[in-house]
N, C-alpha and C. Protein backbone atom coordinates (compact mmCIF):
# COMPACT_ATOMS: atom_id res chain seq x y z
N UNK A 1 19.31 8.84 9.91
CA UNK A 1 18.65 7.55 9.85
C UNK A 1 18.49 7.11 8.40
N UNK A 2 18.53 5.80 8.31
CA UNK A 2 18.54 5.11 6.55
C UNK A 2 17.10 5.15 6.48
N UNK A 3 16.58 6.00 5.70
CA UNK A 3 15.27 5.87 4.86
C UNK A 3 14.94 4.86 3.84
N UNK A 4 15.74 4.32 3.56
CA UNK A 4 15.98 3.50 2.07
C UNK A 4 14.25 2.42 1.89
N UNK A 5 14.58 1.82 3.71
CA UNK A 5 13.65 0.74 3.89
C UNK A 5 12.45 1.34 3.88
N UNK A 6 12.00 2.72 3.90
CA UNK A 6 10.44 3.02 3.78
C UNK A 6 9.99 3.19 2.67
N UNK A 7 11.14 3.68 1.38
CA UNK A 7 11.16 3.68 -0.05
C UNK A 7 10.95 2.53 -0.34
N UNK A 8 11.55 1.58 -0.04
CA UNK A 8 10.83 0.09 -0.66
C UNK A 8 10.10 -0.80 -0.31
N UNK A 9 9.50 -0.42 1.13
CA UNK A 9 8.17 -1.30 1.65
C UNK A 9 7.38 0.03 0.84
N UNK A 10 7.10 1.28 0.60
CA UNK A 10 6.38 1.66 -0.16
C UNK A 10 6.00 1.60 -2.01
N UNK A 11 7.01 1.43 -2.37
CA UNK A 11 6.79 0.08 -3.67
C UNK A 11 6.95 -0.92 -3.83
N UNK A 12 6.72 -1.79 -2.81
CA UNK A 12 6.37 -2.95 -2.60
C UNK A 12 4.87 -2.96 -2.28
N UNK A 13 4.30 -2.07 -1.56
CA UNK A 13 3.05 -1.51 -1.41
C UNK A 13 2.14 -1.11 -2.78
N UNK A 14 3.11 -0.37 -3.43
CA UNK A 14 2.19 0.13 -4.58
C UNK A 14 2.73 -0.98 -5.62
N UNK A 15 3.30 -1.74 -5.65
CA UNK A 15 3.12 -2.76 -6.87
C UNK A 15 1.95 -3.97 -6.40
N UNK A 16 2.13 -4.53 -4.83
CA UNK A 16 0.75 -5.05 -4.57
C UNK A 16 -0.57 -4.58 -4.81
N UNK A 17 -0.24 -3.58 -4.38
CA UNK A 17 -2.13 -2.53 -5.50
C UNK A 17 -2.19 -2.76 -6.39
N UNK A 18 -1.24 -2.25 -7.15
CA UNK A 18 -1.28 -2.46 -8.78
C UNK A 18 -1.56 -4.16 -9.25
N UNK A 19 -1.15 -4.96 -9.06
CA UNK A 19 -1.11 -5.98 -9.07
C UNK A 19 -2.76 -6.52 -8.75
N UNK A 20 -3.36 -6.11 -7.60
CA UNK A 20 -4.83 -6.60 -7.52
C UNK A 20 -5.59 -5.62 -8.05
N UNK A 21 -5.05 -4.53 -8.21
CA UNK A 21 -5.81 -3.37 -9.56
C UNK A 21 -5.83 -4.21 -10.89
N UNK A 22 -4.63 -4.45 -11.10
CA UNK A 22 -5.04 -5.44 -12.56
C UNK A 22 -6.07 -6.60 -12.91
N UNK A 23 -6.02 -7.44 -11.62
CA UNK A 23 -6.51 -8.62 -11.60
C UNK A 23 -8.18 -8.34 -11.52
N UNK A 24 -8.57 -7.29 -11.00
CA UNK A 24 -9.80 -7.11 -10.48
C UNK A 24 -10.25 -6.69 -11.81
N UNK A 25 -9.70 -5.76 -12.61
CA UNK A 25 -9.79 -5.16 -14.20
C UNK A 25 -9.98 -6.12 -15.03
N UNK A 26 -9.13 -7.70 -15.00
CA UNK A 26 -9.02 -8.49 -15.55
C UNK A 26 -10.31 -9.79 -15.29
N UNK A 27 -11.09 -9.47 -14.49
CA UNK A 27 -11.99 -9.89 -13.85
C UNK A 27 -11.67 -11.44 -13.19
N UNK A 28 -10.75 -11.17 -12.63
CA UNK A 28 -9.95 -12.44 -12.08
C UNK A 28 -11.20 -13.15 -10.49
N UNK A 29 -11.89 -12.09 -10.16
CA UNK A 29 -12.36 -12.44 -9.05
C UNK A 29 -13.68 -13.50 -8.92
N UNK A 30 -13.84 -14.55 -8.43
CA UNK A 30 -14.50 -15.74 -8.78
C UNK A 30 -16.14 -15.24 -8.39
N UNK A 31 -16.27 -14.48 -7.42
CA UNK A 31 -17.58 -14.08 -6.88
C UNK A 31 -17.40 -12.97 -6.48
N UNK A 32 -18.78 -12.20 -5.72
CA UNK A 32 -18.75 -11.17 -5.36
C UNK A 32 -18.27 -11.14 -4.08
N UNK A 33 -17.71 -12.07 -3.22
CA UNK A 33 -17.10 -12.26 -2.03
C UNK A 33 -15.54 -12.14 -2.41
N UNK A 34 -15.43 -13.04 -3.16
CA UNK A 34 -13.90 -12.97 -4.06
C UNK A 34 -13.58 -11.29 -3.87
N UNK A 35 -14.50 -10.85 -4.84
CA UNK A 35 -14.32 -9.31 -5.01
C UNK A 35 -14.10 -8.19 -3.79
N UNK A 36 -15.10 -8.55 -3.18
CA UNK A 36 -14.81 -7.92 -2.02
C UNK A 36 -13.47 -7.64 -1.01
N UNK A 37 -13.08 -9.18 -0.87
CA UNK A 37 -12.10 -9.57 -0.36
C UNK A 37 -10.87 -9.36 -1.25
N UNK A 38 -10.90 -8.96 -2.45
CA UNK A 38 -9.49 -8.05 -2.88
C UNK A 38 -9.65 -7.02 -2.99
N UNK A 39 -10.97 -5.93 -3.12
CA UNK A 39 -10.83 -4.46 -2.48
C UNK A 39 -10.56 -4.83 -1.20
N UNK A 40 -10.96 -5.64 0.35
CA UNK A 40 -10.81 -5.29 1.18
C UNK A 40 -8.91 -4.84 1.47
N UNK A 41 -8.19 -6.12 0.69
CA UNK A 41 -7.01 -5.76 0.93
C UNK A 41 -5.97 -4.75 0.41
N UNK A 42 -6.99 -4.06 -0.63
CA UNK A 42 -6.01 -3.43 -1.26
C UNK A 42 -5.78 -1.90 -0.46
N UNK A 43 -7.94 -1.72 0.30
CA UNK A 43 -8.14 -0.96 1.47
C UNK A 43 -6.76 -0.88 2.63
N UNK A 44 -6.72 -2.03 2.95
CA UNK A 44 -5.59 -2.25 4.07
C UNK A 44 -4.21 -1.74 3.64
N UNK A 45 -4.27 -2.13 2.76
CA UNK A 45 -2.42 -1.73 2.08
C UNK A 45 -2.36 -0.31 1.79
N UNK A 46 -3.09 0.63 1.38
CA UNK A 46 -3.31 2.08 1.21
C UNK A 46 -3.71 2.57 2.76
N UNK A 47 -4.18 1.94 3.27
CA UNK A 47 -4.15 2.63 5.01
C UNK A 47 -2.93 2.46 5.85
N UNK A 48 -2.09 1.18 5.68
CA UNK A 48 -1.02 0.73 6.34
C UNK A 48 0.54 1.71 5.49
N UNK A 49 -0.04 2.08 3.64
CA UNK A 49 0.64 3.19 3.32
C UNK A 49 0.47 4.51 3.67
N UNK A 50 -0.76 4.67 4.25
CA UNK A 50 -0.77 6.22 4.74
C UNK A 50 -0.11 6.04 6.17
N UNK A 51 -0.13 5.14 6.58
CA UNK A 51 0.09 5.21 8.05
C UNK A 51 1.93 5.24 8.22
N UNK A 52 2.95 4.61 6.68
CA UNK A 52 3.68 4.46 6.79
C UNK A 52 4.43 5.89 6.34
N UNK A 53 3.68 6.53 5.18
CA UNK A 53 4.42 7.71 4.77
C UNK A 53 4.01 9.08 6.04
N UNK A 54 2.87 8.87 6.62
CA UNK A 54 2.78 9.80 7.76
C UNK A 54 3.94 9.73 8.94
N UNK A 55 4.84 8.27 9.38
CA UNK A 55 5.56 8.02 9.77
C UNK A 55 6.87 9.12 9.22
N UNK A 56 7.08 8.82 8.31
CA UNK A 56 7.79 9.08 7.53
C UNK A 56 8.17 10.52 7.41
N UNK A 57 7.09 11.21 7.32
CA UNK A 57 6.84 12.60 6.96
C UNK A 57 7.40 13.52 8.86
N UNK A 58 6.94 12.46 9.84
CA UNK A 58 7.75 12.89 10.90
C UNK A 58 8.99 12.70 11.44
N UNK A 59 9.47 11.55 10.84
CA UNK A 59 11.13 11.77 11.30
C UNK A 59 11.57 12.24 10.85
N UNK A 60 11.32 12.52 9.52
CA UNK A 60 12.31 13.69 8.65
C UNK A 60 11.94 15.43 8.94
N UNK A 61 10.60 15.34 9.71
CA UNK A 61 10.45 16.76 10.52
C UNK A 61 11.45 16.65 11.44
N UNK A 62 11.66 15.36 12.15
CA UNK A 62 12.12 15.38 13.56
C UNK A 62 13.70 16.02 13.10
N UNK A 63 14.49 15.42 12.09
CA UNK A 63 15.80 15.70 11.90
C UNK A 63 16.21 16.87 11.28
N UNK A 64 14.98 17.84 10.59
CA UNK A 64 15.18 19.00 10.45
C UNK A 64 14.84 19.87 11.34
N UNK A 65 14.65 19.20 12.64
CA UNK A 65 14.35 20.69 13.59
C UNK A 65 16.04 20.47 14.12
């Protein structure tokens, strides 16, 4: 199976973090709702990455059994 596509929805993943990691550093966020609402998403994108490399971590079990 082509892995390629989980390698790059996963840095596509970690440059969107990075990206609202900066901005939040940069104090880009207008209020404390603002704020919230870009930890909430950055929450989502690190859960939807664990959920994608756990994927991950089993088909390549599956093809070495």
């Amino acid at each position: 199976m082509e892995l390629k596509i989980f390698d790059v929805l996963n840095q596509r993943i970690n440059e969107r973090v990075q990206d609202l990691n900066g901005s939040l550093c940069d104090g880009v966020a207008k209020d404390y709702a603002d704020y919230k609402g870009m930890c909430g998403v950055i929450k989502g994108l690190r859960t939807a990455q664990f959920e994608l490399n756990d994927l991950l971590r089993k088909i390549k079990d599956d093809d070495d059994e």
